[in-house]
C-alpha atoms as a PDB file:
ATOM      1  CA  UNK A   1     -21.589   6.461  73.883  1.00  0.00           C
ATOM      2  CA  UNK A   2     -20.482   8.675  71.278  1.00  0.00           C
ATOM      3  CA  UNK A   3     -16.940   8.749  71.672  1.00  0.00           C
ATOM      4  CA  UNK A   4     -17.498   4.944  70.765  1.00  0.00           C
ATOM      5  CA  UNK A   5     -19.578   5.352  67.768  1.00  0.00           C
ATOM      6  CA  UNK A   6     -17.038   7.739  66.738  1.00  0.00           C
ATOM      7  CA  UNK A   7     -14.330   5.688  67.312  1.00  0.00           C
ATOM      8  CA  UNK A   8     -15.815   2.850  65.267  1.00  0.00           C
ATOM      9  CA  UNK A   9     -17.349   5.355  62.550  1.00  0.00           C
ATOM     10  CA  UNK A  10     -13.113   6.360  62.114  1.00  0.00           C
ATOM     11  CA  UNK A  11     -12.040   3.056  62.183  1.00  0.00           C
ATOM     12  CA  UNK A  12     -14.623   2.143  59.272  1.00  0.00           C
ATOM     13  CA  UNK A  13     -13.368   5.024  57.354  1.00  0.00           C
ATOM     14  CA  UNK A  14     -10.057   3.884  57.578  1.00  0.00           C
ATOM     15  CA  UNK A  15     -11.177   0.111  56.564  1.00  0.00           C
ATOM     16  CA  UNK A  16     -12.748   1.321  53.502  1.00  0.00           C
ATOM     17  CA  UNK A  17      -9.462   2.994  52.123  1.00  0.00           C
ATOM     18  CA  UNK A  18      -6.954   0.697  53.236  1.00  0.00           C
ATOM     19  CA  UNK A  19      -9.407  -1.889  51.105  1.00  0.00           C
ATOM     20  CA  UNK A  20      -9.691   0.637  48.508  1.00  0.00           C
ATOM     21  CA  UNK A  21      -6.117   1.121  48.128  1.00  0.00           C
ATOM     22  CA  UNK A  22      -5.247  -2.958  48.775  1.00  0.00           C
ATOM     23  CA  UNK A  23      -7.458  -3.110  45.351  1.00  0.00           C
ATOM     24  CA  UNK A  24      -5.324  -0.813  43.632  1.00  0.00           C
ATOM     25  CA  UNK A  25      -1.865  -2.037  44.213  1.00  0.00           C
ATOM     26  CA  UNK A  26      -0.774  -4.730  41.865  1.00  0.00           C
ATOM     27  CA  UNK A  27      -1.489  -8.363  42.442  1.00  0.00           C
ATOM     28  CA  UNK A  28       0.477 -10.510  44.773  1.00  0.00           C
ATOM     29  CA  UNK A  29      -0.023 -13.619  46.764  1.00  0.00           C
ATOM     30  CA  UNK A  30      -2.372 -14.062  49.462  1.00  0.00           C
ATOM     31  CA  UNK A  31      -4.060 -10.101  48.009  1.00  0.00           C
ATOM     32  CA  UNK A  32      -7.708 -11.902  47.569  1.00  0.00           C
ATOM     33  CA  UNK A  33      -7.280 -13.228  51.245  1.00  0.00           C
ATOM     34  CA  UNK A  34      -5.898 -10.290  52.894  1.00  0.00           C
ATOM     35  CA  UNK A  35      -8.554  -8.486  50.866  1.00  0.00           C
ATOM     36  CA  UNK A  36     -11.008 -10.626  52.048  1.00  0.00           C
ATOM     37  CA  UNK A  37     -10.030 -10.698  55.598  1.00  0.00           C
ATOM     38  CA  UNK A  38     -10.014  -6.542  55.528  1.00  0.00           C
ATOM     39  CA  UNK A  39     -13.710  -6.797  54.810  1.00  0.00           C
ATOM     40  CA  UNK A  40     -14.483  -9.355  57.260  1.00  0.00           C
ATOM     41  CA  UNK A  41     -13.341  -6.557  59.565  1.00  0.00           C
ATOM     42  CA  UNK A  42     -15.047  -3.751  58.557  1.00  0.00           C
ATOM     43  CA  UNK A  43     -18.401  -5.983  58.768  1.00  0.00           C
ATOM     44  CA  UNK A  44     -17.854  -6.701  62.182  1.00  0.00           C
ATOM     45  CA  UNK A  45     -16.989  -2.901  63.104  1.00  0.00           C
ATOM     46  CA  UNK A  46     -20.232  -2.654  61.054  1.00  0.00           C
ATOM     47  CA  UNK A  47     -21.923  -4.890  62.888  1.00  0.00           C
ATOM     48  CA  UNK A  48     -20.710  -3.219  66.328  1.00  0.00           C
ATOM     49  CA  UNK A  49     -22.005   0.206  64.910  1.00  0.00           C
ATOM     50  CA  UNK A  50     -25.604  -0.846  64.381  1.00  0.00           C
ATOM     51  CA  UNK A  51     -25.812  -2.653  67.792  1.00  0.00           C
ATOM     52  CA  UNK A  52     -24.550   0.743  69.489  1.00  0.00           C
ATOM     53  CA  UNK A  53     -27.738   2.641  67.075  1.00  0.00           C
ATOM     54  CA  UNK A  54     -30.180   0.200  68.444  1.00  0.00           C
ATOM     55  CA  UNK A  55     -29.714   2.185  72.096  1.00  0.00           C
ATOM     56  CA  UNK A  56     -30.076   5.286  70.644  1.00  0.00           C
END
């Protein structure tokens, strides 16, 4: 199971600085919902990460 958490712990990381950076570029259209969809992400990889810790 820990090549999984791993794996989701990475892809977190790299949800976090592609939101990060999406902040930082200058507006567009659609940035608050892409923006907002980036986050719904991460929660679920979240999500996925703390129902992997309740086995451990």
């Amino acid at each position: 199971m820990d090549h999984v958490w791993n794996s989701l712990r990475h892809w977190a990381d790299n949800w976090e600085e592609r939101i990060e950076d999406e902040k930082k570029r200058p507006d567009y259209k659609g940035k608050e919902e892409y923006i907002k969809q980036l986050k719904g992400e991460l929660k679920s990889i979240r999500k996925a990460m703390d129902e992997i810790h309740k086995w451990f």
